[in-house]
Each structure stands twice: as structure tokens, then as C-alpha cells.
Protein backbone atom coordinates (compact mmCIF):
# COMPACT_ATOMS: atom_id res chain seq x y z
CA UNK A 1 -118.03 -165.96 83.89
CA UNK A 2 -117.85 -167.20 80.51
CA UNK A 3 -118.07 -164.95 77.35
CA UNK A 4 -121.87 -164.23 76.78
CA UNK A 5 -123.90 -166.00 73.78
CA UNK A 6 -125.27 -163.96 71.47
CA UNK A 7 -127.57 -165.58 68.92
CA UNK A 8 -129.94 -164.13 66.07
CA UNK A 9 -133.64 -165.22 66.08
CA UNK A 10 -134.41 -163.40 63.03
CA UNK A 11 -136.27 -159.39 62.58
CA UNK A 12 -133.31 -158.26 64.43
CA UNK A 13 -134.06 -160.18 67.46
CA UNK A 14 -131.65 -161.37 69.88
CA UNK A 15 -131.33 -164.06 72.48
CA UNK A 16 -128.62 -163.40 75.40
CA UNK A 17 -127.47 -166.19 77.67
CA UNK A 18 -127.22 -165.25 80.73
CA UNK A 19 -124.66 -167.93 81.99
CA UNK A 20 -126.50 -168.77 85.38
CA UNK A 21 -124.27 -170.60 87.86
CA UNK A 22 -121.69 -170.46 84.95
CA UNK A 23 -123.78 -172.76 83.58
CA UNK A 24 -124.79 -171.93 79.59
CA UNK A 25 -128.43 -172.72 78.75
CA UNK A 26 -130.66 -172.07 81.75
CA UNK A 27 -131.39 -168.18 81.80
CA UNK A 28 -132.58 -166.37 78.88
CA UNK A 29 -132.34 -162.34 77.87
CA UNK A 30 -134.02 -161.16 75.10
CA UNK A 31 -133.12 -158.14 72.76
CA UNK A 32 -135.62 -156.49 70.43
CA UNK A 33 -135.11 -153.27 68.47
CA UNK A 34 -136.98 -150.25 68.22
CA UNK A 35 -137.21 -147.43 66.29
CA UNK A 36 -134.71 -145.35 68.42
CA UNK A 37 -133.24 -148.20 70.77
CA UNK A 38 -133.61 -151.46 72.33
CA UNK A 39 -136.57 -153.52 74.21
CA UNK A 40 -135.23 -155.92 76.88
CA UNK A 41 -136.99 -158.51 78.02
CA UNK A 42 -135.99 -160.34 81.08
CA UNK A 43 -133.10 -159.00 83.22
CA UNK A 44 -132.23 -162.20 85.48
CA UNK A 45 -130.74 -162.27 88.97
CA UNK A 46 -128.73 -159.37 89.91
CA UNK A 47 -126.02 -162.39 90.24
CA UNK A 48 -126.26 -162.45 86.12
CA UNK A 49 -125.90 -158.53 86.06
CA UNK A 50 -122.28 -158.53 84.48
CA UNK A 51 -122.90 -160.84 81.60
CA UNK A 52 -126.04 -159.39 81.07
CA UNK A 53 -124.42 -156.19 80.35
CA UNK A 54 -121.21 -157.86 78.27
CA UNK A 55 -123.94 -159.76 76.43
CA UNK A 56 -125.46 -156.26 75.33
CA UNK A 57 -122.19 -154.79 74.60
CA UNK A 58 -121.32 -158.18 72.21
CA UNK A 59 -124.83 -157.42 70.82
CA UNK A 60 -123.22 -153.81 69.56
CA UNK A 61 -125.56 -152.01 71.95
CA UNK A 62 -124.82 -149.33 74.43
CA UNK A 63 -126.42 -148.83 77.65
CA UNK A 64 -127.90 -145.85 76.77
CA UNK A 65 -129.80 -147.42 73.53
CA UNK A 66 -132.01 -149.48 75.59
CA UNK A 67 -135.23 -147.95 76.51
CA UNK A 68 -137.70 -150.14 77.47
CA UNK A 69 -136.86 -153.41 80.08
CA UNK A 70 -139.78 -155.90 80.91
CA UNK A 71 -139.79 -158.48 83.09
CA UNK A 72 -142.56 -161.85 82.92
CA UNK A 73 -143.02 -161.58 86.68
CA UNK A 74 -140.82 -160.58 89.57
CA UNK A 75 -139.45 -164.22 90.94
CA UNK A 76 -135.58 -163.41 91.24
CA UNK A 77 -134.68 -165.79 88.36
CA UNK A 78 -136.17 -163.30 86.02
CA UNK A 79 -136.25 -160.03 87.85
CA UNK A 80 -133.88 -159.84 90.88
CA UNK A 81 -131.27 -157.83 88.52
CA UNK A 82 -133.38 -155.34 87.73
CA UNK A 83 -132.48 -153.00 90.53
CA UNK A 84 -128.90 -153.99 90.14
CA UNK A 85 -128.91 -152.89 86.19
CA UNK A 86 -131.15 -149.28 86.93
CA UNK A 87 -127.77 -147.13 86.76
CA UNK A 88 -126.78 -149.13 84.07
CA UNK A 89 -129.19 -148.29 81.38
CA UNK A 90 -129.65 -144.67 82.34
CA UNK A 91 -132.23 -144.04 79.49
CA UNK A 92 -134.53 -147.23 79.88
CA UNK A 93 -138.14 -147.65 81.61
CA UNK A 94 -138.70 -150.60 83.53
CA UNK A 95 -142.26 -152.38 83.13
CA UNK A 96 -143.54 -155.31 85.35
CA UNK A 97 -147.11 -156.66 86.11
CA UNK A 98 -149.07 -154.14 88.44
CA UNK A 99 -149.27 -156.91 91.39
CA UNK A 100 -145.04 -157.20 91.35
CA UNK A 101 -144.31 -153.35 90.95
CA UNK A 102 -144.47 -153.15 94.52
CA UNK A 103 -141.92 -155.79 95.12
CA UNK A 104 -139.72 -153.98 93.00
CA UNK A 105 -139.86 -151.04 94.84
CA UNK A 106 -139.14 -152.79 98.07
CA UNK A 107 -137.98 -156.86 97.48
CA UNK A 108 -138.32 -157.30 101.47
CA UNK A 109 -140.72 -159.65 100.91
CA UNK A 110 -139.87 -161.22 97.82
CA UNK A 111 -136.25 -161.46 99.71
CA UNK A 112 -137.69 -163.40 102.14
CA UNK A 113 -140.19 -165.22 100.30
CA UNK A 114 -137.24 -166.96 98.16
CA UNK A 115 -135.70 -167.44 101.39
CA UNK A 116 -138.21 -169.25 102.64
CA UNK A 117 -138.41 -171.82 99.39
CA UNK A 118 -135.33 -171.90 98.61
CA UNK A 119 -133.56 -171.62 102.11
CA UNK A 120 -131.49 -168.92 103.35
CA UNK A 121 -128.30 -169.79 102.02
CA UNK A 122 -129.14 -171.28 98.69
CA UNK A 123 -131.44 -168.14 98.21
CA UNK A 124 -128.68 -165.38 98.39
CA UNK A 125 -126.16 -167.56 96.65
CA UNK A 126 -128.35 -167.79 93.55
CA UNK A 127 -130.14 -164.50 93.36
CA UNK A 128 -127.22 -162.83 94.84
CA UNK A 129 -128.34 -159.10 96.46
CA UNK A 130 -131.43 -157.61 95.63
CA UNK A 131 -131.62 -153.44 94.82
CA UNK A 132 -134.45 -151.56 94.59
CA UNK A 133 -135.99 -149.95 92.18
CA UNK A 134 -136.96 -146.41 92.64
CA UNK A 135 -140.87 -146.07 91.80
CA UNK A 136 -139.82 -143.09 89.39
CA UNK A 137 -138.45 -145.87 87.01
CA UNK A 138 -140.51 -148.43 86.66
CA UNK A 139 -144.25 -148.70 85.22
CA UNK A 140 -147.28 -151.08 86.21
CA UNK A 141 -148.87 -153.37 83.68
CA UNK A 142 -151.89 -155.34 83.50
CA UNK A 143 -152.14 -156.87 80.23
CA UNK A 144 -153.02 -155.36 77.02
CA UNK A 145 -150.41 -152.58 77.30
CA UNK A 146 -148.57 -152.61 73.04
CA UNK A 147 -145.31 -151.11 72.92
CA UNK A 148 -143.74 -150.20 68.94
CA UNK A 149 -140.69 -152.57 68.13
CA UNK A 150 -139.35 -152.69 64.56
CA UNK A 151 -141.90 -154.42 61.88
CA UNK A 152 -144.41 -154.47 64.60
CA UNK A 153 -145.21 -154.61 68.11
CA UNK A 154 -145.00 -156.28 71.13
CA UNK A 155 -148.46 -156.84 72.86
CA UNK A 156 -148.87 -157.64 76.79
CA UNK A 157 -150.77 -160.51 78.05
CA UNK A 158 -151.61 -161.35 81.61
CA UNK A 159 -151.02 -164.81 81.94
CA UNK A 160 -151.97 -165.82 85.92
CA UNK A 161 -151.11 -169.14 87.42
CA UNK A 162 -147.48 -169.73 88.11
CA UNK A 163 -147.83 -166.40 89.59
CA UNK A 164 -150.38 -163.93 90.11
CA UNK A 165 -148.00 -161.42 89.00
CA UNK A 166 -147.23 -163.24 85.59
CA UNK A 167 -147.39 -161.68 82.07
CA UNK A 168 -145.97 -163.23 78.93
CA UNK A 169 -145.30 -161.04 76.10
CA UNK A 170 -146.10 -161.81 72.21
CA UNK A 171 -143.75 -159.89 69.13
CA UNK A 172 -145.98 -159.34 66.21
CA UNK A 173 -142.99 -159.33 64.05
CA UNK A 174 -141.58 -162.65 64.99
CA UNK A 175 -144.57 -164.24 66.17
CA UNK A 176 -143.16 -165.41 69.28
CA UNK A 177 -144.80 -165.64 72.55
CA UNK A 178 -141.99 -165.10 75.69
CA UNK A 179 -143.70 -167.46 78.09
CA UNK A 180 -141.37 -166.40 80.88
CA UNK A 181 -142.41 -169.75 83.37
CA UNK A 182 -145.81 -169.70 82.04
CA UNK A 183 -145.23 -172.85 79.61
CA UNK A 184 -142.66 -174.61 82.16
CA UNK A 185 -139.16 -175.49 81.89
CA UNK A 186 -138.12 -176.51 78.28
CA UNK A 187 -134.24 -176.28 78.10
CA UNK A 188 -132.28 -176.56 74.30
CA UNK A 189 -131.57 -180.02 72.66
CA UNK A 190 -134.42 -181.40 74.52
CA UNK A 191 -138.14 -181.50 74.06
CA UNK A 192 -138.65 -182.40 78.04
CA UNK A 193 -141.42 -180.14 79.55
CA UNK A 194 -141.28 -179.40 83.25
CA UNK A 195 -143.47 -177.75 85.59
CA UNK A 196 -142.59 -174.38 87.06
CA UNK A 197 -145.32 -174.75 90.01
CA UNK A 198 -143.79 -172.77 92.99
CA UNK A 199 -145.59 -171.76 95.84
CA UNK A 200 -147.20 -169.38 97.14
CA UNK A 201 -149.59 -168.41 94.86
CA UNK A 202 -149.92 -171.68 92.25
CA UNK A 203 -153.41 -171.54 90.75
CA UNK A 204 -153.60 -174.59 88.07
CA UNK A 205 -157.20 -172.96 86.27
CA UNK A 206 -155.58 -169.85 85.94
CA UNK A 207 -152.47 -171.37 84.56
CA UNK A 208 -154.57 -173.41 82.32
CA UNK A 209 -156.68 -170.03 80.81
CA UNK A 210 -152.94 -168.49 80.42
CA UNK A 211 -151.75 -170.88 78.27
CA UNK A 212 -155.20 -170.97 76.22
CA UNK A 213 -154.66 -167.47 76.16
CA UNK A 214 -151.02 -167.69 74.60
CA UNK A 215 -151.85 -170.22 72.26
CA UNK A 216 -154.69 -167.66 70.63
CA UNK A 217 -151.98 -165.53 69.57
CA UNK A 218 -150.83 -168.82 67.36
CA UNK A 219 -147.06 -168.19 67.55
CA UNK A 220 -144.79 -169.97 65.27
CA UNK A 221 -142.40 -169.49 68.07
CA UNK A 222 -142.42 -169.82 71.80
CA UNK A 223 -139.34 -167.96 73.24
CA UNK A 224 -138.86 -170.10 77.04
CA UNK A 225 -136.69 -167.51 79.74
CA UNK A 226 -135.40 -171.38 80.56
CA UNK A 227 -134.30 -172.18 77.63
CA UNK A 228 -134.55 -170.14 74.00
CA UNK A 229 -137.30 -170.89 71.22
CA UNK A 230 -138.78 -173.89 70.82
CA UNK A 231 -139.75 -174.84 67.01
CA UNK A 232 -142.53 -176.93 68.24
CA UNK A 233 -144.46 -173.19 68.77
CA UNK A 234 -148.02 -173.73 70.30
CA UNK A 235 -147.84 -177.71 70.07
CA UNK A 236 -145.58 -177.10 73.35
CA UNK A 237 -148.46 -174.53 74.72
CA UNK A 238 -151.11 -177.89 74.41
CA UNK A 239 -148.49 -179.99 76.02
CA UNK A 240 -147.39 -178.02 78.51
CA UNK A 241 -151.34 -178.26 80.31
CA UNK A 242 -151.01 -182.26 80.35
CA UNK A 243 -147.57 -182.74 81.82
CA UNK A 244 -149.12 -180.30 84.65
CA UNK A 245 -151.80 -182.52 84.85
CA UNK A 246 -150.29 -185.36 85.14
CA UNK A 247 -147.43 -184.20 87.93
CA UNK A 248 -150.87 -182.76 89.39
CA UNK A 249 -152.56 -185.81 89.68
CA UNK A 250 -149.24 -187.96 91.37
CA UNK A 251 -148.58 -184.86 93.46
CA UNK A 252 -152.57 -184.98 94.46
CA UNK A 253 -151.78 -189.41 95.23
CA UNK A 254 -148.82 -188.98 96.95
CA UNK A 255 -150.25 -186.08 99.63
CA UNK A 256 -153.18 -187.98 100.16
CA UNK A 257 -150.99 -190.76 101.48
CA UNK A 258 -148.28 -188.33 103.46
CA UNK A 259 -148.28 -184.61 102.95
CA UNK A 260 -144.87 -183.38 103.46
CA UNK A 261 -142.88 -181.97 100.85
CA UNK A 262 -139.81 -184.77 100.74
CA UNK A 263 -142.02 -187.54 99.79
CA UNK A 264 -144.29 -185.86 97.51
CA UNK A 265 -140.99 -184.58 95.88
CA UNK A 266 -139.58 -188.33 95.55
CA UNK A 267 -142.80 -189.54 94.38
CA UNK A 268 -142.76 -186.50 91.66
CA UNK A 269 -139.07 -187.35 90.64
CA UNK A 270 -139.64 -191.04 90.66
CA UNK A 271 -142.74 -190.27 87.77
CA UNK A 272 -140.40 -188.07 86.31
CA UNK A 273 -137.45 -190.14 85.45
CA UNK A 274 -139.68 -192.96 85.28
CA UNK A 275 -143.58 -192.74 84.70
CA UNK A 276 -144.20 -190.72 81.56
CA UNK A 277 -142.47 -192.94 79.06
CA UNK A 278 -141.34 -189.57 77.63
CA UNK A 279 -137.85 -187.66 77.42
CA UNK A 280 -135.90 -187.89 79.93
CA UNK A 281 -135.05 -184.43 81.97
CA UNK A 282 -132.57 -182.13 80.93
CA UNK A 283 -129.55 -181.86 82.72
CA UNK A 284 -129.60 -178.81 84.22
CA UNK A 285 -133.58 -178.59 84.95
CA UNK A 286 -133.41 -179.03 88.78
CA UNK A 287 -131.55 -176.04 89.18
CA UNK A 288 -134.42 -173.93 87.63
CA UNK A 289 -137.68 -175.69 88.87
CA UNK A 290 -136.67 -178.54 91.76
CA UNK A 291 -139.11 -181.37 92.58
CA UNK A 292 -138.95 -180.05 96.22
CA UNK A 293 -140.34 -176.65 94.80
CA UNK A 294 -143.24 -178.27 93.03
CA UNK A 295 -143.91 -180.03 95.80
CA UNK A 296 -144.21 -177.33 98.37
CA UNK A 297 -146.07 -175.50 95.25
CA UNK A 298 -148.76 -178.28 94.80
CA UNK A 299 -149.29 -178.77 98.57
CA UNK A 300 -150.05 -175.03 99.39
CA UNK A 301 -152.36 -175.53 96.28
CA UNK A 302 -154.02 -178.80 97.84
CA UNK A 303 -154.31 -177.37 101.22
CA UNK A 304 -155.86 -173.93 100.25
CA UNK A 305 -158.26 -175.59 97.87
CA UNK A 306 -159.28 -178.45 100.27
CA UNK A 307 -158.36 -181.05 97.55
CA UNK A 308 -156.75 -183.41 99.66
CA UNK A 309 -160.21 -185.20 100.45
CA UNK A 310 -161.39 -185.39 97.43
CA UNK A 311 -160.28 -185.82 93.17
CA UNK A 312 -159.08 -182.91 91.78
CA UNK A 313 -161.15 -181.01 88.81
């Protein structure tokens, strides 16, 4: 592990790099203080856990200053260290959407679930071992929850599509919205959007109505968990629903003429590198949000919604 980035935002905010895979710029931690502590949000995979924790420590905190942890939703990229970091902030309450507290509780079948899209293997060498969190710790949400943070608050907002369990969370103070995977994959240096459109519970009008619903909080700052803030603020919110779109629409072409996952993935790639006569992806992307994911995301979505015979809405 390399040493932890620590970087100012501005109120007293701070961004922590997680160093997934050893790898800086894919998996974001955000600090925000409060009157007597520390808001986190995000924790990461439990395979992040130690430079989570020496990124707090750089930050000047101690364990037992933060108080309140969120998480956007409870895939393992953002939430599988959150049993593995309970001990570690003694003090803190842990908050997650109402739908994903019970995953937290017991990850069997979120465990297994990343097994299943990721594979066995690549699962448990990502996300690393997943811990429990006892129920006494942690605290449902459903959206519309505000919590106090210095020069303001930070307001809940359920934000359904890449999951059902998805919230995104907006800082009064900063006005910044922490999109989680709820605006894609937007990594630094780069102004490349990518779809985060995993299976198994991908619903593109929801997702649509989330981001609507982010961009009424008209942030001058949209804080990605993969990667950091963006400048471009909500003009990456209106973009965001077109490059879905527009993977939706290949993905949609390229089932109708073979669904299985490999060729609707190379057919998704191929647009991607080639089709949108935008910026090219950032290195680093696949690891975050594959083309095989979005594939197996977009046919579950086909398939349940009987699209495959006809054009999509």
C-alpha cells in the first residue's frame, strides 16, 4: 500500500484515496466535519480497510472522532469494509439505505451475489472478506434523513436505478452531490463518463428520475466515489442520462442479434473506444465498471422487461 492522499475540497472537507488494487484514483472516501467529530462517507472494500484508516490518521483524525459513516449503497466497492472498520471507529453510527441494512447485517447474499458477477475468485480478491455488522450499529435510511455538518447539512436522497438500495448524499455547505455510482464512472484528468449498470436490479427510469432528482439540488460540485469532484457539477448529471442511453440502445442492437453477455460486451467496448466520437476511457475504468458487467446488467434488464422484441422507451 502506498501512503494515502489526502486532499482539501474546501469547508473543511476532505477527499481520501483509497488506493484500490494499489492503484491511486479509483476509490473515493470522503471526510466531513461536525460539530463534535467527523462524517464519513463511503468506507470501500474491507480490502481498502488499512489505508482507509492511515488516510484518517494523515487527515489528523482519531478513530474515536468519527461519528457518523454512510455508505451510497451496499455493492462491496463502496461498503464491503464497513464491517471490517466497526471496531475501528468505536464511537461512529453506521447509516445505509433501508433495502441494504439487511445485507449488512448478514453479506451472505451480497457475498455471493458479487460472486456470481464477478466470479469466485476475482470476487474475494477484490472485496477481500466481508464482516458483519451487528444491527445495534447501523441505522436504515430512506431518503430525506438531514444530518448537522459544519456550515450546514448534509441531506439524504434516494436515488434508485443502479441499485434499488442507492442513495446519494448532497452537503449544503459545499454544494456537492456524492453520486456514489449514481452518475457513472468519471475518473480524474478525464471527462469520460461510463455506465455503472450492474445487474441484478438495473432499472434505467429509475436511474433517469435519480439523476433529475440530483440535479434539483443544483450542485456546483458532483463528488464521484470513482473518481473525486468533477468541476463540470450538474452539466455531468445531464450527460450522464445520454451516454446511458446510448450504451442502452447498442446493448438493446447487439442482444437482439445474440444475447449472451461476451458479445454484447464486445459490441459495448467496440462503441466505446470507437462510436461516440468522445473521450476516450480512462485507464483504469474497467476495473470499476467492466463491459462484461454492463452487459450482464442490460440483459437481465432486457429480459425482465421483455424489450428484446421490441424498441426500447
Amino acid at each position: 500500500m502506498t501512503s494515502p492522499r489526502v486532499r482539501e475540497l474546501g469547508q473543511g472537507r476532505l477527499l481520501l484515496d483509497l488506493d484500490f488494487r494499489d492503484t491511486e484514483g479509483l476509490v473515493a472516501a470522503y471526510l466531513l466535519p461536525e460539530s463534535e467529530g467527523w462524517t464519513l462517507v463511503e468506507t470501500g472494500p474491507s480490502t481498502c480497510r488499512e489505508a482507509l484508516l492511515a488516510g484518517v490518521a494523515q487527515a489528523g483524525v482519531s478513530p474515536e472522532e468519527v461519528r457518523h459513516v454512510f455508505v451510497t449503497h451496499v455493492h462491496l466497492d463502496h461498503a464491503g469494509g464497513m464491517g471490517a472498520v466497526v471496531d475501528a471507529f468505536p464511537k461512529a453510527t453506521f447509516y445505509a439505505h433501508e433495502l441494504g441494512v439487511p445485507h449488512m447485517v448478514d453479506p451472505t447474499r451480497l457475498v455471493a451475489s458479487a460472486r456470481r458477477a464477478w466470479g469466485t475468485a476475482a470476487s474475494d480478491r477484490l472485496w477481500g472478506t466481508i464482516a458483519p455488522v451487528p444491527a445495534a450499529r447501523i441505522v436504515a435510511l430512506r431518503g430525506g434523513e438531514r444530518f448537522p455538518v459544519d456550515h450546514g447539512e448534509l441531506q439524504v436522497l434516494a436515488t434508485p436505478g443502479h441499485a434499488r438500495h442507492h442513495l446519494a448524499f448532497f452537503d449544503t455547505a459545499l454544494r456537492g452531490v456524492f453520486t456514489g455510482d449514481g452518475a457513472g464512472v468519471r475518473l480524474e484528468h478525464s471527462s469520460h463518463l461510463r455506465p455503472a449498470v450492474p445487474p441484478p436490479d438495473l432499472d434505467l427510469d429509475q436511474l433517469f428520475a435519480s439523476l433529475d432528482a440530483m440535479r434539483r439540488t443544483d450542485p456546483k460540485v458532483v463528488l464521484f466515489s470513482h473518481f473525486g469532484p468533477s468541476p463540470d457539477g450538474a452539466a455531468d448529471l445531464m450527460r450522464y442520462r445520454t451516454v446511458v442511453e446510448q450504451w442502452r440502445d447498442v446493448a438493446l442492437a447487439a442482444a437482439r442479434e445474440k444475447a449472451d453477455p461476451e458479445f454484447v460486451a464486445g459490441r459495448l467496448k467496440a462503441y466505446d473506444l470507437t462510436g461516440t466520437g468522445a473521450s476516450a476511457p480512462a485507464e483504469g475504468e474497467s476495473i470499476i465498471s467492466s463491459y462484461s458487467l454492463a452487459a450482464q446488467g442490460f440483459l437481465r434488464y432486457f429480459e425482465t422487461r421483455g424489450l428484446l422484441g421490441r424498441d426500447p422507451k
